[in-house]
PDB file of N, CA and C in Angstrom:
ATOM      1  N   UNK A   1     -21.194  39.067 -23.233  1.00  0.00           N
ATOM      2  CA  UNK A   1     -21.886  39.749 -22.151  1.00  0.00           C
ATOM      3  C   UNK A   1     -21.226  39.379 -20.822  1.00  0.00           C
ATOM      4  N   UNK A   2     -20.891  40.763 -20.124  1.00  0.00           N
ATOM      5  CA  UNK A   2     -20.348  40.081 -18.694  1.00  0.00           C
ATOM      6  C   UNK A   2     -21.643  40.425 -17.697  1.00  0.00           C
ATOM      7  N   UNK A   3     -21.446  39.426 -16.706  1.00  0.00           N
ATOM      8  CA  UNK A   3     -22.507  39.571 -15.379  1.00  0.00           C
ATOM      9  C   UNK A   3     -21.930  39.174 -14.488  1.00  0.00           C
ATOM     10  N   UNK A   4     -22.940  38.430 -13.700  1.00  0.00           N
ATOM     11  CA  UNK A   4     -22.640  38.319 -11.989  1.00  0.00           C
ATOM     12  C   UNK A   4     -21.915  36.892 -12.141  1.00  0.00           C
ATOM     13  N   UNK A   5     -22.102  36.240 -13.064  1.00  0.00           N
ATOM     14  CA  UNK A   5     -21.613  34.873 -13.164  1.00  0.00           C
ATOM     15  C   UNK A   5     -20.227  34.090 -14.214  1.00  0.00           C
ATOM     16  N   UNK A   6     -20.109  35.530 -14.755  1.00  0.00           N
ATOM     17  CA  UNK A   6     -18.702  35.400 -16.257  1.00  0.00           C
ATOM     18  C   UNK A   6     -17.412  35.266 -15.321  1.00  0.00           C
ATOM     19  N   UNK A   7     -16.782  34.115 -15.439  1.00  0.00           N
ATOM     20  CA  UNK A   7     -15.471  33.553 -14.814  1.00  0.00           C
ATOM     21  C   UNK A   7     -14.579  34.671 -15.452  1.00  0.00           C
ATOM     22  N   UNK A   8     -13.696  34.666 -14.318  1.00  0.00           N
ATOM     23  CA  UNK A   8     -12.445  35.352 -14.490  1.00  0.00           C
ATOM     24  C   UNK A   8     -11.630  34.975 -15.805  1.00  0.00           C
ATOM     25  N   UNK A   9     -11.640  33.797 -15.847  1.00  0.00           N
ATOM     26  CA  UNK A   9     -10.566  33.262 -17.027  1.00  0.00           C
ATOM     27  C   UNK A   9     -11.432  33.608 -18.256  1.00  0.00           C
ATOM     28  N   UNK A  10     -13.116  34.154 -18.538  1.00  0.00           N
ATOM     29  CA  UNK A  10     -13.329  34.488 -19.153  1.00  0.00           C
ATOM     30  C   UNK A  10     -13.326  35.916 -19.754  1.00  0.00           C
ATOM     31  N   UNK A  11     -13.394  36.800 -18.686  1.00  0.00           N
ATOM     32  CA  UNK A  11     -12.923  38.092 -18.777  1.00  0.00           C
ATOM     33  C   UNK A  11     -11.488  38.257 -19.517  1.00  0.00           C
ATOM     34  N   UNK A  12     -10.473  37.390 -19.393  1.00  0.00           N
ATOM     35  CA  UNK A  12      -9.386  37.285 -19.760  1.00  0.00           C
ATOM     36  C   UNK A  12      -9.483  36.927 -21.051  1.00  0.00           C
ATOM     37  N   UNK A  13     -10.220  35.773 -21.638  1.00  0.00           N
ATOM     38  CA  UNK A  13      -9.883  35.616 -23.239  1.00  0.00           C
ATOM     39  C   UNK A  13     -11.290  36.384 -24.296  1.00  0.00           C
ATOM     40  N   UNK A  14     -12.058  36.843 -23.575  1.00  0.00           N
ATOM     41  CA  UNK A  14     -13.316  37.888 -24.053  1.00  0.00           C
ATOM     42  C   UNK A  14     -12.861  39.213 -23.805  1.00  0.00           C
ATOM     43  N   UNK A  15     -12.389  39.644 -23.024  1.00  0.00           N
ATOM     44  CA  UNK A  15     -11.881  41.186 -23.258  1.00  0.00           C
ATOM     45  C   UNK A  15     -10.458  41.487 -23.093  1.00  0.00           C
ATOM     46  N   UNK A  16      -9.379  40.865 -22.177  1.00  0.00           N
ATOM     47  CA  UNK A  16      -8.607  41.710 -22.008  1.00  0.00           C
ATOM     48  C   UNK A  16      -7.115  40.785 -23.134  1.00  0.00           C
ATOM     49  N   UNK A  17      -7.299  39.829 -23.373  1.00  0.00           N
ATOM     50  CA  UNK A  17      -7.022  39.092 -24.496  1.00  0.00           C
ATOM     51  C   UNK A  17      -6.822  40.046 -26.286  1.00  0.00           C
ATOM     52  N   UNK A  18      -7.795  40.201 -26.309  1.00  0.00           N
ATOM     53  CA  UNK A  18      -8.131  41.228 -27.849  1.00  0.00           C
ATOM     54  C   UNK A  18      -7.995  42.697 -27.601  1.00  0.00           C
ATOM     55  N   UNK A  19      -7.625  42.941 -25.931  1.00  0.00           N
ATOM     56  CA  UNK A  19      -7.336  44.471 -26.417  1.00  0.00           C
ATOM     57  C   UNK A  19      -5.608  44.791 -25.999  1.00  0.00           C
ATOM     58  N   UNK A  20      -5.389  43.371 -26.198  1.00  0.00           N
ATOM     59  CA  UNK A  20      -3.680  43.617 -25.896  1.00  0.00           C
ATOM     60  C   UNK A  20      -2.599  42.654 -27.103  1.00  0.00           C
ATOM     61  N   UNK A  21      -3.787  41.985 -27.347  1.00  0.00           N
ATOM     62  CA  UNK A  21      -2.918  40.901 -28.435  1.00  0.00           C
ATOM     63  C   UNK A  21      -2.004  41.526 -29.576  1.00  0.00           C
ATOM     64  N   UNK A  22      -2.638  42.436 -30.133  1.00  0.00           N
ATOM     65  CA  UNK A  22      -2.472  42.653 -31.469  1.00  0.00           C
ATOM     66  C   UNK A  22      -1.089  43.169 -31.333  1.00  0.00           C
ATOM     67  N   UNK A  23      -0.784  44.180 -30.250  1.00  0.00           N
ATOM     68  CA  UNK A  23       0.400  45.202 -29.804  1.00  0.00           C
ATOM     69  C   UNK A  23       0.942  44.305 -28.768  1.00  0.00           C
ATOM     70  N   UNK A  24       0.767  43.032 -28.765  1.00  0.00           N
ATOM     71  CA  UNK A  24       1.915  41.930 -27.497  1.00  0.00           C
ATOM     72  C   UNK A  24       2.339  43.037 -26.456  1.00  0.00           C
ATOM     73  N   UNK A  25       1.277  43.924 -25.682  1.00  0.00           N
ATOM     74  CA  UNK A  25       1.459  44.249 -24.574  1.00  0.00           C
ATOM     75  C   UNK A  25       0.589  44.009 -23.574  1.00  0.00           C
ATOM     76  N   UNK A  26       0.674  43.969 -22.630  1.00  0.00           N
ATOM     77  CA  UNK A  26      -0.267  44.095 -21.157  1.00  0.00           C
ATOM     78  C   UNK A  26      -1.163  44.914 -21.011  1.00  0.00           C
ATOM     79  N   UNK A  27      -2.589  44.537 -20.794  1.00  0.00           N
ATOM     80  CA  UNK A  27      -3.521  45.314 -20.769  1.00  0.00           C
ATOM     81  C   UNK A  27      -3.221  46.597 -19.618  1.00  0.00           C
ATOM     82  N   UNK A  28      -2.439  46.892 -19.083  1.00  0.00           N
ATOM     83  CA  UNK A  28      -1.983  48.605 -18.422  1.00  0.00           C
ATOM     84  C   UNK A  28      -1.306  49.018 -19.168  1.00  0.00           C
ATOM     85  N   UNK A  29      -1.230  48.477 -20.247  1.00  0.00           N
ATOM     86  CA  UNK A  29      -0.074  49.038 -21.672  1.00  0.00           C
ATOM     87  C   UNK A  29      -1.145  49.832 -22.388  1.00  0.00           C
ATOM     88  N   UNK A  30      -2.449  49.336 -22.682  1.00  0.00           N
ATOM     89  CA  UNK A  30      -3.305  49.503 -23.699  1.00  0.00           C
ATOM     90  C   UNK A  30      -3.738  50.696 -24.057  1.00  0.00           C
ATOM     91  N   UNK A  31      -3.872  51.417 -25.570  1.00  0.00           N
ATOM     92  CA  UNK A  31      -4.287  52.459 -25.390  1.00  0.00           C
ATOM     93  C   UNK A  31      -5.606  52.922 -24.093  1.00  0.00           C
ATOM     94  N   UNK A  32      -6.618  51.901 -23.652  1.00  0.00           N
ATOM     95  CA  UNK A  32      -7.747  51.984 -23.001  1.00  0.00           C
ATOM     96  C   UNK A  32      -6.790  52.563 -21.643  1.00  0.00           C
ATOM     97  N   UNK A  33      -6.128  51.669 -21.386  1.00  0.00           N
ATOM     98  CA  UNK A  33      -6.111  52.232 -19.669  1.00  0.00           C
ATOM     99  C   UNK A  33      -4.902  53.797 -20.326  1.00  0.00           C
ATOM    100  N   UNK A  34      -4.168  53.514 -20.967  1.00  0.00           N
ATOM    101  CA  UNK A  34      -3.054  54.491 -21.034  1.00  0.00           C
ATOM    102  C   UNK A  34      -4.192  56.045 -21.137  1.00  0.00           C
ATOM    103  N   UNK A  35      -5.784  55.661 -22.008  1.00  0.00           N
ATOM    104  CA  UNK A  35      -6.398  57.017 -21.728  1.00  0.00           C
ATOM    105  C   UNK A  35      -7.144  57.037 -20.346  1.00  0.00           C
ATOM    106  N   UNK A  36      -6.648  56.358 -19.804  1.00  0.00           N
ATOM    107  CA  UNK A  36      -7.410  56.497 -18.014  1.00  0.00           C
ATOM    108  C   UNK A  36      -6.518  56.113 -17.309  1.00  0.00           C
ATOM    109  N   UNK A  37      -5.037  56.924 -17.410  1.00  0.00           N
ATOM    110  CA  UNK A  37      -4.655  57.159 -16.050  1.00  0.00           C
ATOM    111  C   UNK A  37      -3.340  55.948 -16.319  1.00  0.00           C
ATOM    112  N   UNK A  38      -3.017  55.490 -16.913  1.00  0.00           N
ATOM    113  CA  UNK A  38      -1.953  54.161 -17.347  1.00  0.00           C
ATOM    114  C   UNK A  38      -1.775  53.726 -16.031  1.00  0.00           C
ATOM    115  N   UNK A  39      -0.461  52.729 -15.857  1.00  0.00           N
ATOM    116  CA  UNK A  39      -0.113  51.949 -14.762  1.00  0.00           C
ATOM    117  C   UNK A  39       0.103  52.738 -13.762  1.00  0.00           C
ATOM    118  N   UNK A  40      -0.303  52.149 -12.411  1.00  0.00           N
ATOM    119  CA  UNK A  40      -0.141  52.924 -11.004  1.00  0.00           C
ATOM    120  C   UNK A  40       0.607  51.637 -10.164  1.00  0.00           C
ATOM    121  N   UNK A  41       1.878  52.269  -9.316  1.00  0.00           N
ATOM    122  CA  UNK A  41       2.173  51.321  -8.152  1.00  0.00           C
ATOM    123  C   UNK A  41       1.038  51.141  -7.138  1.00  0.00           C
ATOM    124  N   UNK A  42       0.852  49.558  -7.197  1.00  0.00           N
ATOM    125  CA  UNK A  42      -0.521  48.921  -6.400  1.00  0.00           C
ATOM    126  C   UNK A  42      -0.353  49.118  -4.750  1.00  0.00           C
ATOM    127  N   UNK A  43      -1.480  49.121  -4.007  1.00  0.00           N
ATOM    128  CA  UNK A  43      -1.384  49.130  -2.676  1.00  0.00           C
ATOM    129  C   UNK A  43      -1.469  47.862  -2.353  1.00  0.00           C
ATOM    130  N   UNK A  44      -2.031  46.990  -3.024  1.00  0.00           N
ATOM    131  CA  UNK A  44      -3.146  45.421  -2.543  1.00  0.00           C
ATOM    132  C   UNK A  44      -2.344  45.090  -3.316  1.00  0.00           C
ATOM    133  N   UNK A  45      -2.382  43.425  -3.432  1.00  0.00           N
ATOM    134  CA  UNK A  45      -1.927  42.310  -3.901  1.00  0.00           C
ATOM    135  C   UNK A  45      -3.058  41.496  -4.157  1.00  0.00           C
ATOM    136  N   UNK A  46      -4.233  40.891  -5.386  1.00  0.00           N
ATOM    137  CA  UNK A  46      -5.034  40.726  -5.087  1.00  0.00           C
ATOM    138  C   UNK A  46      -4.767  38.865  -5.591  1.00  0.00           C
ATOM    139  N   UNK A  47      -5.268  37.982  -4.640  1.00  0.00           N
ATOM    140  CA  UNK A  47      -5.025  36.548  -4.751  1.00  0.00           C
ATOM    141  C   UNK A  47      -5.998  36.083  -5.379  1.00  0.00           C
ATOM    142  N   UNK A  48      -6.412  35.202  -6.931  1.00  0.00           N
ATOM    143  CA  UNK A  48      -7.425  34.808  -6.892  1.00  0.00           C
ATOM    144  C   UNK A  48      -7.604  33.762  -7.725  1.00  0.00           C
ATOM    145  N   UNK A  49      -8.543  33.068  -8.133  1.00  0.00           N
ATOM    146  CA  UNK A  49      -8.706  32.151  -9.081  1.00  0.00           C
ATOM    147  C   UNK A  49      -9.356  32.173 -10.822  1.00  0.00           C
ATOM    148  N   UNK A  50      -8.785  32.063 -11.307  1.00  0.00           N
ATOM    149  CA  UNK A  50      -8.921  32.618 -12.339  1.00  0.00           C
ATOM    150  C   UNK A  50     -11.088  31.693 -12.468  1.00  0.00           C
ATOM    151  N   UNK A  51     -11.215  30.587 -12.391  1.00  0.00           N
ATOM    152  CA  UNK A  51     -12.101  29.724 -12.182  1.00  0.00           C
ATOM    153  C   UNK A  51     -13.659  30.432 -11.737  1.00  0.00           C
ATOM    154  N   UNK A  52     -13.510  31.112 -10.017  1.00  0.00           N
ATOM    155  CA  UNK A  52     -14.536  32.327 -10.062  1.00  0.00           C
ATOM    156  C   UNK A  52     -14.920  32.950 -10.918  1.00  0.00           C
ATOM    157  N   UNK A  53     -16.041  33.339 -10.140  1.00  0.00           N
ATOM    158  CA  UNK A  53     -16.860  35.156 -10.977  1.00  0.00           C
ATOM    159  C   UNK A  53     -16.229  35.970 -10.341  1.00  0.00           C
ATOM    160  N   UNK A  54     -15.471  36.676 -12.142  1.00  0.00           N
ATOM    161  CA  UNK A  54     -15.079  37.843 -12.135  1.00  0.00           C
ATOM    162  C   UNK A  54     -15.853  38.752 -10.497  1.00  0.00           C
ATOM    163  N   UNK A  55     -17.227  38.926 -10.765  1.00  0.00           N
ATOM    164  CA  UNK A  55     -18.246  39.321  -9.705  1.00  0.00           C
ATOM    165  C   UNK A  55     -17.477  39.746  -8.322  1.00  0.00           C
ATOM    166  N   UNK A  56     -17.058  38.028  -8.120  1.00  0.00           N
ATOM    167  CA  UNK A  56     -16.683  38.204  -6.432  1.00  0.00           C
ATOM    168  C   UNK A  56     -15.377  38.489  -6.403  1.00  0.00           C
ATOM    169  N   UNK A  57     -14.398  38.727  -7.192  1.00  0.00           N
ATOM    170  CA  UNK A  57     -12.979  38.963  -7.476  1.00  0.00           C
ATOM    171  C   UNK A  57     -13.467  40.642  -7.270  1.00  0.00           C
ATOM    172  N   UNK A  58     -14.442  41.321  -8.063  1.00  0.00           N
ATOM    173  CA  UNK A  58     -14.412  42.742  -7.576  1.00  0.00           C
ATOM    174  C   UNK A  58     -15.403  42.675  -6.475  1.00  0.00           C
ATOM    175  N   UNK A  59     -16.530  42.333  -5.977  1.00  0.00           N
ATOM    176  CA  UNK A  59     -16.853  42.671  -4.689  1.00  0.00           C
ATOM    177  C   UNK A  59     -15.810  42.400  -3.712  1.00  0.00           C
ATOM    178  N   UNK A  60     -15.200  41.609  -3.425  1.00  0.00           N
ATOM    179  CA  UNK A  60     -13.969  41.600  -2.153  1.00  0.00           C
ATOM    180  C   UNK A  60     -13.093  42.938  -2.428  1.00  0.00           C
ATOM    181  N   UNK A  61     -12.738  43.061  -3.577  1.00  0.00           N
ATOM    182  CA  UNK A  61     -11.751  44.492  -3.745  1.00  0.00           C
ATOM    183  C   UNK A  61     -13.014  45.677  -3.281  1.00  0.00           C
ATOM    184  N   UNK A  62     -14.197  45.556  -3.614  1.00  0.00           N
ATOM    185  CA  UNK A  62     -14.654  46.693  -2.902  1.00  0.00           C
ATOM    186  C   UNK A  62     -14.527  46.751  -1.261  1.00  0.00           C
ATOM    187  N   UNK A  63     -14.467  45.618  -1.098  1.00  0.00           N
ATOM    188  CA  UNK A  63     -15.215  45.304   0.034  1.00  0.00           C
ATOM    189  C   UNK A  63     -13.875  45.872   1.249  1.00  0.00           C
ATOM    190  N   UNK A  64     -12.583  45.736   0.476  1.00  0.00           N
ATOM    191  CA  UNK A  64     -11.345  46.083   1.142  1.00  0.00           C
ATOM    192  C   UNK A  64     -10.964  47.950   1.169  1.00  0.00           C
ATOM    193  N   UNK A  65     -11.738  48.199  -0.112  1.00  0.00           N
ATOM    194  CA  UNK A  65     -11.542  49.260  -0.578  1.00  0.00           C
ATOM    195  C   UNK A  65     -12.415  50.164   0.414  1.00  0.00           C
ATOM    196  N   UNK A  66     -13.392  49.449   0.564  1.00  0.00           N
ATOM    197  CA  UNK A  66     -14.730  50.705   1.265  1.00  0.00           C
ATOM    198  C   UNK A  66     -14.916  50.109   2.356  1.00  0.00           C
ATOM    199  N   UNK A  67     -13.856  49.256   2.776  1.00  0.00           N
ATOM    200  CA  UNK A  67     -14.456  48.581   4.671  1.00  0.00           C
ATOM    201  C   UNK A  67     -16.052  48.377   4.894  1.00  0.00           C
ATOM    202  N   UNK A  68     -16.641  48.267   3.788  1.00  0.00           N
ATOM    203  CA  UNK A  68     -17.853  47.995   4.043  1.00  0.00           C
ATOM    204  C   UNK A  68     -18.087  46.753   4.041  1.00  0.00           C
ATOM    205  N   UNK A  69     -19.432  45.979   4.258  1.00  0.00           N
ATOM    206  CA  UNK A  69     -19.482  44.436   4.530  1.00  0.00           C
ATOM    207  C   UNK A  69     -20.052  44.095   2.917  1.00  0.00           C
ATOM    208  N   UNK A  70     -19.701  43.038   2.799  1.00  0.00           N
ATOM    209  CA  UNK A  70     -19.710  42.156   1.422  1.00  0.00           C
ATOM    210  C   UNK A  70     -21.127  42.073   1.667  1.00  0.00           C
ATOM    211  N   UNK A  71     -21.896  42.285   2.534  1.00  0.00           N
ATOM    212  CA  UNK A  71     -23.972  42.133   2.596  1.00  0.00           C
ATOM    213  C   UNK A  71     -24.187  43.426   1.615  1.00  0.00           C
ATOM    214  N   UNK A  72     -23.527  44.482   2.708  1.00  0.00           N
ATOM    215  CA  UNK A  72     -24.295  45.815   2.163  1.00  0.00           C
ATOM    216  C   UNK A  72     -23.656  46.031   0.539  1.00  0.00           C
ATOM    217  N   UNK A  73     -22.487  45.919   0.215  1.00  0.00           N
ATOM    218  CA  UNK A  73     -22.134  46.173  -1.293  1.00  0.00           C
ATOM    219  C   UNK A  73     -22.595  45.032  -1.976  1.00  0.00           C
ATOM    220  N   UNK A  74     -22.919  43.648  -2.028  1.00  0.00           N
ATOM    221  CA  UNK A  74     -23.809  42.980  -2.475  1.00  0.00           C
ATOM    222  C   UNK A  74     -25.546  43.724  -2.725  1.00  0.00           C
ATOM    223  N   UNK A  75     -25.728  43.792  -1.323  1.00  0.00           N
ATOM    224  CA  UNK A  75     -27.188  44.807  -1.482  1.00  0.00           C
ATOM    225  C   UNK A  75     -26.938  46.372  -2.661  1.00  0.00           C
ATOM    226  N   UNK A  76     -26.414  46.668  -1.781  1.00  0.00           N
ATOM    227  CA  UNK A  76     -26.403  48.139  -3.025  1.00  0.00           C
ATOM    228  C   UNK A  76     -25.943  47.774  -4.416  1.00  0.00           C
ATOM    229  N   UNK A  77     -24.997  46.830  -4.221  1.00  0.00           N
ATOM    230  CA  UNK A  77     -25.383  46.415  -6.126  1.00  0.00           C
ATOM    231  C   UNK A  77     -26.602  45.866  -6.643  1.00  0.00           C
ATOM    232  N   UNK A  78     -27.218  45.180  -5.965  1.00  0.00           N
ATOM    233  CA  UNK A  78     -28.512  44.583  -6.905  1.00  0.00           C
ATOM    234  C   UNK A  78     -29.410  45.987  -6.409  1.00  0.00           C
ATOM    235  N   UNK A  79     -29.373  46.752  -5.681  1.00  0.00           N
ATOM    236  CA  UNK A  79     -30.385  48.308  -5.830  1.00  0.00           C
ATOM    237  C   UNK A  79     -29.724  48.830  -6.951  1.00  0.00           C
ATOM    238  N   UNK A  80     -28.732  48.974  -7.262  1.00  0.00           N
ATOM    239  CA  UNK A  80     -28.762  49.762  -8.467  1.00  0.00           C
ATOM    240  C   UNK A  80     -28.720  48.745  -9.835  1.00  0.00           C
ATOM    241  N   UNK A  81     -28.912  47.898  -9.741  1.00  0.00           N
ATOM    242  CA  UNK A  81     -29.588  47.204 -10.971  1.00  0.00           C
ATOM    243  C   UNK A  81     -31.069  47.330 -11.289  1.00  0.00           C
ATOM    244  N   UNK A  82     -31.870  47.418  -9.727  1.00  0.00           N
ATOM    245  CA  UNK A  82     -32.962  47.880  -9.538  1.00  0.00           C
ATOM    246  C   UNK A  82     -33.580  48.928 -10.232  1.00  0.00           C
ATOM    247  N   UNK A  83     -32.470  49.727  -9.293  1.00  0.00           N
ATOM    248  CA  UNK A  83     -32.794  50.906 -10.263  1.00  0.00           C
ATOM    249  C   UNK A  83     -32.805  52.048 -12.001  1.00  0.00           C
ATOM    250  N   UNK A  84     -31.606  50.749 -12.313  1.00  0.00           N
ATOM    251  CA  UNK A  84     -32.030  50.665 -13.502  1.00  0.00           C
ATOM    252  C   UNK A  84     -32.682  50.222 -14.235  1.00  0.00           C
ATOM    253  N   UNK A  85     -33.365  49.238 -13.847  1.00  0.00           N
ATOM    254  CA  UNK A  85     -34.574  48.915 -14.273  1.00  0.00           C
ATOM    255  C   UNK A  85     -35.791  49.691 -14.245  1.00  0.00           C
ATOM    256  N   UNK A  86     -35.666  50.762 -13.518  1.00  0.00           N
ATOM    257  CA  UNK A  86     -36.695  51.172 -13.299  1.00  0.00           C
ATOM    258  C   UNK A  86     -37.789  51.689 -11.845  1.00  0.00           C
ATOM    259  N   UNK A  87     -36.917  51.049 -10.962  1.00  0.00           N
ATOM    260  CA  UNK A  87     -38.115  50.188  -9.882  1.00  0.00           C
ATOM    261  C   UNK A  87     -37.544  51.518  -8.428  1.00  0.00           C
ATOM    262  N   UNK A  88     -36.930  52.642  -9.055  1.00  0.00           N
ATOM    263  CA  UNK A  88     -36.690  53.570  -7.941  1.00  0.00           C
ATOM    264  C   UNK A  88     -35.058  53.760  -8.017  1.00  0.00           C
ATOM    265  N   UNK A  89     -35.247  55.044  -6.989  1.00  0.00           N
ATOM    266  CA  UNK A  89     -33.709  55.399  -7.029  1.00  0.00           C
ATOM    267  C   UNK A  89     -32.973  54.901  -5.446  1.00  0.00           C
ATOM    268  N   UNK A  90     -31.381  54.980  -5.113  1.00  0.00           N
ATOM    269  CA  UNK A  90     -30.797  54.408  -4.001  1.00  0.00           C
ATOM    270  C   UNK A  90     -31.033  56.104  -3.494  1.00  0.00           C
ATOM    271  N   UNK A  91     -31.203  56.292  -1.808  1.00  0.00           N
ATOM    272  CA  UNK A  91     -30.577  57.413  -1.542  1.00  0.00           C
ATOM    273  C   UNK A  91     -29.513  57.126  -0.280  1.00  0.00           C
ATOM    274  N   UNK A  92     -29.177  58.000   0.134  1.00  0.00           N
ATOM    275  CA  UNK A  92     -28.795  57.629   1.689  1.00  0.00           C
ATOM    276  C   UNK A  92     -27.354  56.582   1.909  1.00  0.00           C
ATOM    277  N   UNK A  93     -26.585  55.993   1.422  1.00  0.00           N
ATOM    278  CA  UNK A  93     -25.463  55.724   1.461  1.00  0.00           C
ATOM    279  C   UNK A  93     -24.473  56.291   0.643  1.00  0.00           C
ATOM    280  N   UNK A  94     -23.844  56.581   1.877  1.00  0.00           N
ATOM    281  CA  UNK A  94     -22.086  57.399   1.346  1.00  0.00           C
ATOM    282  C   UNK A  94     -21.330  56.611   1.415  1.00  0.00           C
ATOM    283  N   UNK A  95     -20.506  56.039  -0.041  1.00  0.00           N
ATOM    284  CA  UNK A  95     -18.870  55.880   0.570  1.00  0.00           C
ATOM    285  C   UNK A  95     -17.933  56.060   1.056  1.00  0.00           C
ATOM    286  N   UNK A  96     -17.475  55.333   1.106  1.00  0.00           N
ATOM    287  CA  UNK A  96     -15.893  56.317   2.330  1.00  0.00           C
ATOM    288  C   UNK A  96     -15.321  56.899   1.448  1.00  0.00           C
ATOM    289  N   UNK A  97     -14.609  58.686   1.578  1.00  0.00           N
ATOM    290  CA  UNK A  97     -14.106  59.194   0.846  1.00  0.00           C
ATOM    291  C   UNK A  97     -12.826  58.643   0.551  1.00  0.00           C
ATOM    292  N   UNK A  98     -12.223  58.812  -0.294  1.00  0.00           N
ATOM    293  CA  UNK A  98     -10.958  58.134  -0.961  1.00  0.00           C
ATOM    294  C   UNK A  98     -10.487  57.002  -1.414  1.00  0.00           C
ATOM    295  N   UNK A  99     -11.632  56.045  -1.398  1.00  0.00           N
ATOM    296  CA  UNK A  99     -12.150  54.652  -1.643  1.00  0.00           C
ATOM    297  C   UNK A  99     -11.668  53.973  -3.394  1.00  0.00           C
ATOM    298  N   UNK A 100     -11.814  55.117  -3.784  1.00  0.00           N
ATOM    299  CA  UNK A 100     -11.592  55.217  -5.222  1.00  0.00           C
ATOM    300  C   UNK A 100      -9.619  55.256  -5.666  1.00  0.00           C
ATOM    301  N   UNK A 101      -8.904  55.509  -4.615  1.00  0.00           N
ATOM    302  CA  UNK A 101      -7.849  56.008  -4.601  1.00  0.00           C
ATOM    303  C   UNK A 101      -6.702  54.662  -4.595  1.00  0.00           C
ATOM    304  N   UNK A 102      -7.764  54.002  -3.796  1.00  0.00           N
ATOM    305  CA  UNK A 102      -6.483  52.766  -3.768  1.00  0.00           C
ATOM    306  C   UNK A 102      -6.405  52.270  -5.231  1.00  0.00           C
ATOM    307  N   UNK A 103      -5.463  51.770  -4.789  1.00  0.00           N
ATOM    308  CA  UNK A 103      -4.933  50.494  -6.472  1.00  0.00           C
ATOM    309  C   UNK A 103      -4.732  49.226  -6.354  1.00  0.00           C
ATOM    310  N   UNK A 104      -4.812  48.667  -7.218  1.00  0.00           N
ATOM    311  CA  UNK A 104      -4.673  46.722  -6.910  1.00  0.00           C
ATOM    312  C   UNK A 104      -4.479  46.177  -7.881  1.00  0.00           C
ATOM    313  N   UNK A 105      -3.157  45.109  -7.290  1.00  0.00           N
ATOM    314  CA  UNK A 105      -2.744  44.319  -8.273  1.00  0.00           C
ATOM    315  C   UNK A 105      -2.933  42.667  -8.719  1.00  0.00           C
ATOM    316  N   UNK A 106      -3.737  42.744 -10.069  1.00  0.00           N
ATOM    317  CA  UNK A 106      -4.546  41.350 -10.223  1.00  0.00           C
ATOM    318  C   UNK A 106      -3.590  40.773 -11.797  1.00  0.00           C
ATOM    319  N   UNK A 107      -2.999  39.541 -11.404  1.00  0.00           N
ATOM    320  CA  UNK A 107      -2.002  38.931 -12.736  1.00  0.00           C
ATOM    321  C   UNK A 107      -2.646  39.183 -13.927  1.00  0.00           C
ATOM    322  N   UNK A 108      -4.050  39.390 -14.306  1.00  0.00           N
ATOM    323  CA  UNK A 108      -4.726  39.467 -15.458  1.00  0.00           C
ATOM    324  C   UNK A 108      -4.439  40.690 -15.852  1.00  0.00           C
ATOM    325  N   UNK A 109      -4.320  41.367 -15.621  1.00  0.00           N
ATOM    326  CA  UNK A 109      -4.594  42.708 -15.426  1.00  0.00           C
ATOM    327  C   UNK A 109      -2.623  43.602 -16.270  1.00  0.00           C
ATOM    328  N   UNK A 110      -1.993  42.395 -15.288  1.00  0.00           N
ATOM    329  CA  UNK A 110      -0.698  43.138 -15.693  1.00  0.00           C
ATOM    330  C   UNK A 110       0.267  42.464 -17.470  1.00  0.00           C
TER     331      UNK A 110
END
């Protein structure tokens, strides 16, 4: 199970470990990403510790991605946990268009 608290170095030997081992390639090799879009030249360089939560390794990439503040994408993530739970829907915040567009490059990853 991943969450807010699964270390990076665990993401690495729980998922991206077993979906590259078998074929000794790099998870942007993998059939998974090769059906979403395979390797892209990165814009970012992303620095991190393998030791962290995974978590804050992607909130900062949002956080670069959507110039928004690490409060409000912290907040709007636990609303939409919220709201899957049950407890109401988010309305009223837009992302910045093209937010989705950048790319980033994380050693796990390649």
């Amino acid at each position: 199970l991943i969450n807010k608290t699964t270390k990076t170095a665990d993401i690495v030997k729980s998922l991206l470990i077993p979906l590259s081992a078998e074929n000794m390639i790099s998870y942007m090799q993998s059939d998974f990403m090769l059906n979403h879009g395979g390797p892209i030249v990165p814009n970012t360089l992303v620095s991190h510790w393998w030791g962290t939560c995974f978590f804050w390794d992607i909130l900062c990439i949002m956080q670069h991605a959507t110039g928004l503040s690490g409060f409000v994408l912290h907040a709007l993530i636990d609303h939409a946990e919220m709201r899957d739970l049950g407890a109401g829907s988010f309305k009223g915040y837009c992302l910045p268009q093209g937010f989705l567009d950048k790319a980033y490059w994380m050693c796990i990853f390649a």
